[in-house]
Protein backbone atom coordinates (compact mmCIF):
# COMPACT_ATOMS: atom_id res chain seq x y z
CA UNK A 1 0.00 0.00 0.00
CA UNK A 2 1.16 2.93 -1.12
CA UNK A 3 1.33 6.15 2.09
CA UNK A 4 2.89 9.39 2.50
CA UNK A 5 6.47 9.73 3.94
CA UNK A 6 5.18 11.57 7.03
CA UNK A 7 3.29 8.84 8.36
CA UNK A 8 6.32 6.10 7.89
CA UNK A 9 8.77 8.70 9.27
CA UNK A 10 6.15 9.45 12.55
CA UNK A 11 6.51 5.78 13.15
CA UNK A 12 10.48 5.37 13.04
CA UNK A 13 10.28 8.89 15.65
CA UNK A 14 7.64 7.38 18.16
CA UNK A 15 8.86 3.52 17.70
CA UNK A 16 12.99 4.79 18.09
CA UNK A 17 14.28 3.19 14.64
CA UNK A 18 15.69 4.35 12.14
CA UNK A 19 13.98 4.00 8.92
CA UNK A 20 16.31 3.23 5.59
CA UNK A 21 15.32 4.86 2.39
CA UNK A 22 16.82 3.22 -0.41
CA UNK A 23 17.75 4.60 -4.10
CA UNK A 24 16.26 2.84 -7.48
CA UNK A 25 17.12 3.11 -11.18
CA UNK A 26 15.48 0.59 -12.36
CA UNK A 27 11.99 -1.57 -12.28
CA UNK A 28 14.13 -4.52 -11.16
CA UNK A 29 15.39 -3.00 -8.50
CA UNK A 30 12.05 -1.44 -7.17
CA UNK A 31 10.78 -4.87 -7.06
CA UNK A 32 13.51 -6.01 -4.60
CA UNK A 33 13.69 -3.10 -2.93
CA UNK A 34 9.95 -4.35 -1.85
CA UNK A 35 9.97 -7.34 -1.89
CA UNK A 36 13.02 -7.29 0.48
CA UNK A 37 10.76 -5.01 2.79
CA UNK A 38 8.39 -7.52 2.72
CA UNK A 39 10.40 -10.14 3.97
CA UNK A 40 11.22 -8.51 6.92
CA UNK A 41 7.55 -6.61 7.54
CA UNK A 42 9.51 -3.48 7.18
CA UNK A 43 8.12 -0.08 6.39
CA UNK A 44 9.74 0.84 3.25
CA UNK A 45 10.99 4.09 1.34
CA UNK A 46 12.20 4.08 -2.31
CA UNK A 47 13.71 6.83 -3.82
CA UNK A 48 14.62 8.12 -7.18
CA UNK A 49 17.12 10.67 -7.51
CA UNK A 50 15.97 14.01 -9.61
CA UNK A 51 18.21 12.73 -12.48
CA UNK A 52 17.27 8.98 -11.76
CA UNK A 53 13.76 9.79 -13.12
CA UNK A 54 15.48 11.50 -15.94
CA UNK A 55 16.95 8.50 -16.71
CA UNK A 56 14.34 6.29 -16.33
CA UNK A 57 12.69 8.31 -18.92
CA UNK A 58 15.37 7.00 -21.19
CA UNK A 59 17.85 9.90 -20.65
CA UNK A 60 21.20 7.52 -20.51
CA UNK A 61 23.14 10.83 -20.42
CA UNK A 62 20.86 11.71 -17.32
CA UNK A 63 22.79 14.29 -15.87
CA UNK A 64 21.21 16.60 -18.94
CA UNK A 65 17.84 15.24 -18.72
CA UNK A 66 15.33 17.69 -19.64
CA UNK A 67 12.01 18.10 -17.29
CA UNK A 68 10.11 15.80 -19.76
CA UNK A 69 12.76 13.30 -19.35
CA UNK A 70 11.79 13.41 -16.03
CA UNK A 71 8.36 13.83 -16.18
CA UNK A 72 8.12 10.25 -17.80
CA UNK A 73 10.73 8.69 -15.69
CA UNK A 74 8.97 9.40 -12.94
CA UNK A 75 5.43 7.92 -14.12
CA UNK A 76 7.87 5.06 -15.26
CA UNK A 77 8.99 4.11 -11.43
CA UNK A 78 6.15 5.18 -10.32
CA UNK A 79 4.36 2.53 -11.97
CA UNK A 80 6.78 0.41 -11.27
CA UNK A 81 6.20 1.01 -7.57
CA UNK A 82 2.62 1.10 -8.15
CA UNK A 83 2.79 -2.52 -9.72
CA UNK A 84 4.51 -4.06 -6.82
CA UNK A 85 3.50 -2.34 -4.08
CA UNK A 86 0.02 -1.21 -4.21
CA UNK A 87 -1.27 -4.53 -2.87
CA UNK A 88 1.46 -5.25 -0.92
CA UNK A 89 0.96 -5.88 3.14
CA UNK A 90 3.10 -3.44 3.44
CA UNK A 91 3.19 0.42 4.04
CA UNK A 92 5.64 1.70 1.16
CA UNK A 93 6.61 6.07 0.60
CA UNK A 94 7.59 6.43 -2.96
CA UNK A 95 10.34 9.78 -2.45
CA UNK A 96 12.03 11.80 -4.75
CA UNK A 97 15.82 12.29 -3.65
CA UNK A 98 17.19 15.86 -4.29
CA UNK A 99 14.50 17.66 -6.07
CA UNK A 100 16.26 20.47 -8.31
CA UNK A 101 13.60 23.07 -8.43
CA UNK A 102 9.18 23.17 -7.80
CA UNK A 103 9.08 22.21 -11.61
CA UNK A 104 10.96 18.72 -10.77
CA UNK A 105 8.70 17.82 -8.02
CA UNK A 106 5.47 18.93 -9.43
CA UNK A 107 6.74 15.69 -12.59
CA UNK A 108 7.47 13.56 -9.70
CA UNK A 109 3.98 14.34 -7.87
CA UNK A 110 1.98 14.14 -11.29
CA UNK A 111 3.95 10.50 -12.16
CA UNK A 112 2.76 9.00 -8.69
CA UNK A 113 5.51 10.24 -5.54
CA UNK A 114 4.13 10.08 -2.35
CA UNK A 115 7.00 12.68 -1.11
CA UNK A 116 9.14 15.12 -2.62
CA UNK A 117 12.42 16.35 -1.36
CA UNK A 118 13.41 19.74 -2.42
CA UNK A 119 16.75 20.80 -2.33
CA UNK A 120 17.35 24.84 -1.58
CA UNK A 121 20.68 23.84 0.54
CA UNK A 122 22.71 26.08 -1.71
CA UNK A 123 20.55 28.95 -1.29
CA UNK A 124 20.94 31.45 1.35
CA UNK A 125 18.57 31.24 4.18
CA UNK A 126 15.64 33.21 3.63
CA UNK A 127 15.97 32.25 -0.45
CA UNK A 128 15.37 28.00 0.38
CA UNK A 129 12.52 28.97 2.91
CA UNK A 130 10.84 30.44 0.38
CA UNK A 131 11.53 28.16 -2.22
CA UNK A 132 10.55 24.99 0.13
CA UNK A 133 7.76 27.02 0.99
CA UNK A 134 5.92 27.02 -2.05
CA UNK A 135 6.73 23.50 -2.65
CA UNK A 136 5.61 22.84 0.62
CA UNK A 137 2.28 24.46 -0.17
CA UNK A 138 1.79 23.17 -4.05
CA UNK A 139 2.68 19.41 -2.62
CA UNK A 140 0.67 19.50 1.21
CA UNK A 141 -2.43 20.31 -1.10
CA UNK A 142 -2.25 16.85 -3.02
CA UNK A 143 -1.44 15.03 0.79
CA UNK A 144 2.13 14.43 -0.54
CA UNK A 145 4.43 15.21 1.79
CA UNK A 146 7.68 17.08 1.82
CA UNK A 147 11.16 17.08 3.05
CA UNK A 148 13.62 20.23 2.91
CA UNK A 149 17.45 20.37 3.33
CA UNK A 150 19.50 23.08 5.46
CA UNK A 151 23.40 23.20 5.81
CA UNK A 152 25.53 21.61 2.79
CA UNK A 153 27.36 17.80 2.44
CA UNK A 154 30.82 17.58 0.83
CA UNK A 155 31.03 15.03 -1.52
CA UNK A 156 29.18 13.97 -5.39
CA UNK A 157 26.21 12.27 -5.78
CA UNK A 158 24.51 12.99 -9.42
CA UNK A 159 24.07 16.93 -9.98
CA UNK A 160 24.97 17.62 -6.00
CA UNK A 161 28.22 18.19 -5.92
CA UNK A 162 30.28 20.27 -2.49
CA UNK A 163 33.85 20.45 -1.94
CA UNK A 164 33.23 21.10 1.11
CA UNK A 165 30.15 20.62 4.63
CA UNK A 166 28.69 23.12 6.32
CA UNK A 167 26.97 21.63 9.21
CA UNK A 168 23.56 22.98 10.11
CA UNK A 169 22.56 25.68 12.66
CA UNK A 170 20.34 24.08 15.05
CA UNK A 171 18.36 27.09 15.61
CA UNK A 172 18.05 27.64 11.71
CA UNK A 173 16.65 24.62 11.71
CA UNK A 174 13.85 25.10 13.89
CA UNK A 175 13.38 27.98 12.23
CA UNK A 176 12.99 27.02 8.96
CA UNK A 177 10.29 23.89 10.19
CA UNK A 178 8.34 26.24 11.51
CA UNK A 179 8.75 28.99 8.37
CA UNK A 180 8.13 26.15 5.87
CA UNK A 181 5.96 23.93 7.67
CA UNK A 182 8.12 21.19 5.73
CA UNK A 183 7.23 17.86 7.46
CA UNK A 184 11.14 16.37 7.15
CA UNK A 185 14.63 18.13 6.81
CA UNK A 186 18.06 16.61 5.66
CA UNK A 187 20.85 17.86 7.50
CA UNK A 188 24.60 18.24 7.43
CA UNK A 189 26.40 16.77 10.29
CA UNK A 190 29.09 14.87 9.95
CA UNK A 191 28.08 12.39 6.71
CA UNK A 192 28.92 12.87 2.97
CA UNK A 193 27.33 12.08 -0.86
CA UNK A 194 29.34 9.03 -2.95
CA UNK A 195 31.81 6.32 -2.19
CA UNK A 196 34.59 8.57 -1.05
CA UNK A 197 33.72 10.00 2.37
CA UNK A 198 37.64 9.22 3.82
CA UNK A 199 38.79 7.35 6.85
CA UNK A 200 37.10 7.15 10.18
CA UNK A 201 34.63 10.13 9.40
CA UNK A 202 32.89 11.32 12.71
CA UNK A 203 29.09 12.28 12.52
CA UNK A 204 28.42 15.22 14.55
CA UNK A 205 25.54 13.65 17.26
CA UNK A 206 25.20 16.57 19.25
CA UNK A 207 23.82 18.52 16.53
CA UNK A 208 21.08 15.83 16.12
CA UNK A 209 20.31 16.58 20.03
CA UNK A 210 20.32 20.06 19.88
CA UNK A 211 17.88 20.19 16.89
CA UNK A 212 15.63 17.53 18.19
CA UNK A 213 15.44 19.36 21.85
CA UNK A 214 15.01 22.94 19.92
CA UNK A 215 12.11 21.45 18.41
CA UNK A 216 10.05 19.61 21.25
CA UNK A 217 10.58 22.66 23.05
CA UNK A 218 9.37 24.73 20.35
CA UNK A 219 6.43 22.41 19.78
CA UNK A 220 7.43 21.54 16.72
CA UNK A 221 6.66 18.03 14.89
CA UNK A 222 9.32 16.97 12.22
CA UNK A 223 11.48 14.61 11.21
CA UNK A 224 15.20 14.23 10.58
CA UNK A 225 17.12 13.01 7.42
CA UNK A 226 20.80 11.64 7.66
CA UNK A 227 21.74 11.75 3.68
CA UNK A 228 24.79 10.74 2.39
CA UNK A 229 24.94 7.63 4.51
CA UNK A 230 26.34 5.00 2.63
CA UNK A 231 28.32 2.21 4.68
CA UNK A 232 29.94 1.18 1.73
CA UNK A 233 30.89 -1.98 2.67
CA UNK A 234 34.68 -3.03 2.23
CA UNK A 235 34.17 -6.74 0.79
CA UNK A 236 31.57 -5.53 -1.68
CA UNK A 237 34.43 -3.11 -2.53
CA UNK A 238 37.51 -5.55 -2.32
CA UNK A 239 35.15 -8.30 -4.27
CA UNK A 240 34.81 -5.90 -7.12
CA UNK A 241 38.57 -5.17 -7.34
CA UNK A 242 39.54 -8.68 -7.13
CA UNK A 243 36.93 -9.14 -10.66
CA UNK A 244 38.84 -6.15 -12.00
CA UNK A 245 37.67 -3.30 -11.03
CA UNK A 246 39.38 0.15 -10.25
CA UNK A 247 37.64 1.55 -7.17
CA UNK A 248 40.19 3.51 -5.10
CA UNK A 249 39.17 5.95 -1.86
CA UNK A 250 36.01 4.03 -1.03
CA UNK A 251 34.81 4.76 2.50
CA UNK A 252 31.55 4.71 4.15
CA UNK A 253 30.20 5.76 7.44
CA UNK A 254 30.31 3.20 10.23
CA UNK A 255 26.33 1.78 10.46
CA UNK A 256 27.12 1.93 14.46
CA UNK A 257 27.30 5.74 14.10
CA UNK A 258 24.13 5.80 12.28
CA UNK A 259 22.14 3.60 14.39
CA UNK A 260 23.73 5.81 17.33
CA UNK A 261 22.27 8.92 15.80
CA UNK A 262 19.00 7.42 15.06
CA UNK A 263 18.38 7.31 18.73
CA UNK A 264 18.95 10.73 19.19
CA UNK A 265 16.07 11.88 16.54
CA UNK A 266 17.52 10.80 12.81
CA UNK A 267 14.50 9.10 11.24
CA UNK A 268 14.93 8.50 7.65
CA UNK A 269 18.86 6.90 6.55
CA UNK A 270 19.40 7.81 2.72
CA UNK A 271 21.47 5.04 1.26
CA UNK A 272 22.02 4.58 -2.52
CA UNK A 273 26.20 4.25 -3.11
CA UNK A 274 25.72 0.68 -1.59
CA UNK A 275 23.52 -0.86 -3.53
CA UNK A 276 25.33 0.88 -6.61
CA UNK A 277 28.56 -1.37 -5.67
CA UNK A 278 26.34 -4.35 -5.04
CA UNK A 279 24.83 -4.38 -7.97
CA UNK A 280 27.98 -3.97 -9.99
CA UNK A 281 29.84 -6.56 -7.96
CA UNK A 282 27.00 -8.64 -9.00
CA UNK A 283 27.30 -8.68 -12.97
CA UNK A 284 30.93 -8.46 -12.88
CA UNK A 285 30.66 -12.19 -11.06
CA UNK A 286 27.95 -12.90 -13.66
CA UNK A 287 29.88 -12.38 -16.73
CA UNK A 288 33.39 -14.20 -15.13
CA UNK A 289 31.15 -17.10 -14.16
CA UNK A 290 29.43 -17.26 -17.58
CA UNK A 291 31.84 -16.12 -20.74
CA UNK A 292 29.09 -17.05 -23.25
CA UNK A 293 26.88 -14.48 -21.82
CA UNK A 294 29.56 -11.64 -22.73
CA UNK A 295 28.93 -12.34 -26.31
CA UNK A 296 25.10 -12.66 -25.93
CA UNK A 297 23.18 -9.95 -28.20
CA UNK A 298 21.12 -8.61 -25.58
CA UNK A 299 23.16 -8.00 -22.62
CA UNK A 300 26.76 -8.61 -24.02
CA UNK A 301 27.07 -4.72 -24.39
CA UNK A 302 27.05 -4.62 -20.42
CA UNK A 303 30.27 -6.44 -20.36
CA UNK A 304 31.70 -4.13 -22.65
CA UNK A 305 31.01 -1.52 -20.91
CA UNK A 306 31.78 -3.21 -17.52
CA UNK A 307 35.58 -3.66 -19.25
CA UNK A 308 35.69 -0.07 -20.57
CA UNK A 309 34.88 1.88 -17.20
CA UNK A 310 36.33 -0.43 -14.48
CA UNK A 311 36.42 3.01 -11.88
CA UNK A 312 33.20 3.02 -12.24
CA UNK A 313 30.55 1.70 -10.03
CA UNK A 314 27.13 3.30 -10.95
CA UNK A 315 25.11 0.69 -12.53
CA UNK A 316 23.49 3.38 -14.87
CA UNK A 317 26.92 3.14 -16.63
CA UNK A 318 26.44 0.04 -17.96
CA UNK A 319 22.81 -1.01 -18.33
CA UNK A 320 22.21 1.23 -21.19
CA UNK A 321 22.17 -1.61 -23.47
CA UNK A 322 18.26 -2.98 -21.92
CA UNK A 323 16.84 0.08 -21.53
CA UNK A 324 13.07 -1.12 -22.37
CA UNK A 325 13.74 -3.57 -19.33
CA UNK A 326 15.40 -1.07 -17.02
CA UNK A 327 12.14 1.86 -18.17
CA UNK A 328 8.99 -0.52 -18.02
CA UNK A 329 10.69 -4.19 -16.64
CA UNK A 330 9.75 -6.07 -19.83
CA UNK A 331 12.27 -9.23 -19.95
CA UNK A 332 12.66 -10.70 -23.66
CA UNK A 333 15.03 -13.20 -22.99
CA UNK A 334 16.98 -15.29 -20.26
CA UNK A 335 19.82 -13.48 -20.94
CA UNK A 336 18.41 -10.45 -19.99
CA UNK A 337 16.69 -12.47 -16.81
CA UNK A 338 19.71 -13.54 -15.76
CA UNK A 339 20.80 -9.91 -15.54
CA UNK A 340 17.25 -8.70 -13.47
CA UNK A 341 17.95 -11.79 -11.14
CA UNK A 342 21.48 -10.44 -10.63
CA UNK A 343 20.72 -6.91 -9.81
CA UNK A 344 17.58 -8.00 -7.59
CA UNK A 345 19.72 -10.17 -5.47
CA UNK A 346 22.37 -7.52 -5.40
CA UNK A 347 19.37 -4.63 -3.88
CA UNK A 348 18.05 -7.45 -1.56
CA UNK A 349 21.77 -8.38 0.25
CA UNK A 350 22.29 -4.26 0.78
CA UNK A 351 19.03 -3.37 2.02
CA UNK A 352 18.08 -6.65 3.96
CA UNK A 353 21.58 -5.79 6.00
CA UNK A 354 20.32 -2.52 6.85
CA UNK A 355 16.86 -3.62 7.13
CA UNK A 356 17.86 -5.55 10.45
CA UNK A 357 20.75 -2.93 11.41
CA UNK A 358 18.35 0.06 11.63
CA UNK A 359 15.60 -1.86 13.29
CA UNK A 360 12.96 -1.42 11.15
CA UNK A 361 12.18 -4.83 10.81
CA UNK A 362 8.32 -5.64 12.19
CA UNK A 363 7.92 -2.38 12.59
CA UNK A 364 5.32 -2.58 9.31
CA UNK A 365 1.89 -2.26 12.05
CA UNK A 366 3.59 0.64 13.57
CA UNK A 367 2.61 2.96 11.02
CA UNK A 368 -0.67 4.53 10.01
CA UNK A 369 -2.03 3.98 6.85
CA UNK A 370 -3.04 6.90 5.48
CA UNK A 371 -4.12 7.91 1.95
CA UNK A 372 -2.75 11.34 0.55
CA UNK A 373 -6.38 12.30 0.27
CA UNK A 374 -6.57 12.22 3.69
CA UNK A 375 -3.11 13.74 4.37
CA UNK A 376 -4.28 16.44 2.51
CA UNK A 377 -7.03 17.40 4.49
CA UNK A 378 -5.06 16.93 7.69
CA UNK A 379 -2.21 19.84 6.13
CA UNK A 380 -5.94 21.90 5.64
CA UNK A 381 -6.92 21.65 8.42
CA UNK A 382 -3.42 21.87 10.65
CA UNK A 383 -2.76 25.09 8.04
CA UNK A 384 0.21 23.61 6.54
């Protein structure tokens, strides 16, 4: 069943787990991104990126996707979500990750998102309140609800790109909640976007506590966002390597940290880097295992380009060559099954892990199920 974000978020904050929202591509990997969820009676969150719905409208060059690029990528994992998950036993938020501007989240609410993320981080103050504002208000009117982002992550992840963090002002934070009346905010403390976050990194807990105590004693009802949270696990990285690949400078944030911070008032745990390494780990061991298949006319092209970018580790790299089954999940041959199968079970190892690490496990009754009809008359009538 398909709810808004607020009400799986509202049951990570009163239940004390953290709830793991997970990035998707592809119609392969929504499916085992819920279907993993639904092994463990988990809540679930999928997410595509601003530029993953432009290329899931069959932009492969996605970071120039136009806005109808991404106007039919997003109906396209929408559906996709839709398909799988509407009569699922399961509560599922469909997000989009890093909205660019109100245009990009008005395609992802018209293609089917249950939640929007708009992201005014590199905008002075006053300039992202009221840009999140009118999101805020355009979205809240069609029960979809809406997370904001304050303070700035170093690292790359698609068109977000910082040399540089600048953690986030507690008391601009509670500020901005209550100027906004955004129901989630993503916030800098301590993590960082891509593989490459460097040794031993630190997350900054106390800024987690300060915001969260700022806010009850403001009255304030809101969730926190921890993006940039990648583990990126060292034998998915070594295992890659060791089948050829080039991946140097991979770090991730300790999972203790996170699970740590969840405790203190981090809700939602943004994690896509992971199941990007999984995934490519996956068909690398494919294609060694099977040589015929690198000659095969329907997926051989993936092995090609596998081979030509081995630094690579973004799975959008390489699947160009089946982009009918990446869009809409049509399979024409076992070839092409074999390669599905591969990136499912890839998904399903990196998000059942943090499934059971963040505790959100069982937690599937905790959370209200709510249709974004009746969300929206709950924003009405709260005046939000």
């Amino acid at each position: 069943m398909l709810v808004p974000m607020r009400a799986v978020l509202e049951a990570a904050d009163k239940n004390n787990y953290a709830q793991g929202a997970f990035n998707v591509n592809a119609v392969c990997q929504a499916k085992a991104v819920i279907g993993i969820h639904e092994t463990f009676r988990s809540p679930a969150i999928l997410q595509g990126a601003d530029l993953a719905n432009g290329f899931m409208g069959g932009r492969t060059d996605f970071m120039n996707a136009t806005l109808e690029d991404k106007k039919a990528g997003a109906k396209n994992i929408a559906d996709a979500v839709k398909k799988y998950g509407t009569d699922s036993p399961i509560p599922i938020a469909l997000h989009l990750d890093h909205g660019k501007n109100l245009d990009s989240c008005i395609a992802a609410i018209e293609g089917g998102y249950t939640s929007v993320m708009i992201d005014g981080s590199s905008l002075p103050f006053d300039e992202n309140v009221e840009l999140t504002r009118e999101v805020v208000k355009y979205a809240h009117e069609r029960g979809v609800s809406v997370e904001g982002e304050l303070g700035v992550l170093a690292g790359v992840e698609d068109h977000v790109f910082s040399a540089s963090s600048t953690y986030t002002n507690p008391l601009h934070a509670v500020d901005f909640f209550r100027k906004t009346g955004v129901d989630a905010l993503a916030i800098s403390y301590g993590t960082m976007h891509g593989a490459s976050k460097g040794k031993d990194v630190v997350i900054r807990k106390e800024i987690v506590i300060a915001i969260k105590e700022c806010m009850r004693h403001e009255g304030i009802e809101g969730y926190l966002v921890s993006h940039g949270s990648s583990t990126v696990p060292r034998y998915i990285v070594d295992e890659i390597n060791a089948l050829g690949g080039e991946l140097t400078n991979t770090n991730g944030i300790d999972a203790n940290q996170l699970i740590e911070a969840s405790h203190y008032g981090i809700n939602k745990i943004n994690v896509d880097t992971d199941i990007r390494l999984a995934v490519t780990r996956n068909m690398k061991e494919l294609f060694k295992k099977d040589e015929a298949l690198r000659n095969s006319p329907s997926v051989g092209g993936i092995y090609e380009l596998l081979e030509k970018n081995k630094a690579a580790f973004d799975p959008r790299v390489f699947i160009t060559p089946i982009m009918d089954t990446v869009m809409y999940g049509n399979i024409p041959d076992d070839d092409t099954a074999r390669i599905c199968k591969c990136i499912e079970d890839g998904v399903k190892e990196v998000v059942g892990t943090l499934v059971v690490k963040f505790g959100s496990y069982g937690k599937a009754p905790k959370v209200e199920v709510v249709t974004l009809e009746q969300m929206a008359e709950r924003y009405k009538k709260a005046g939000i």
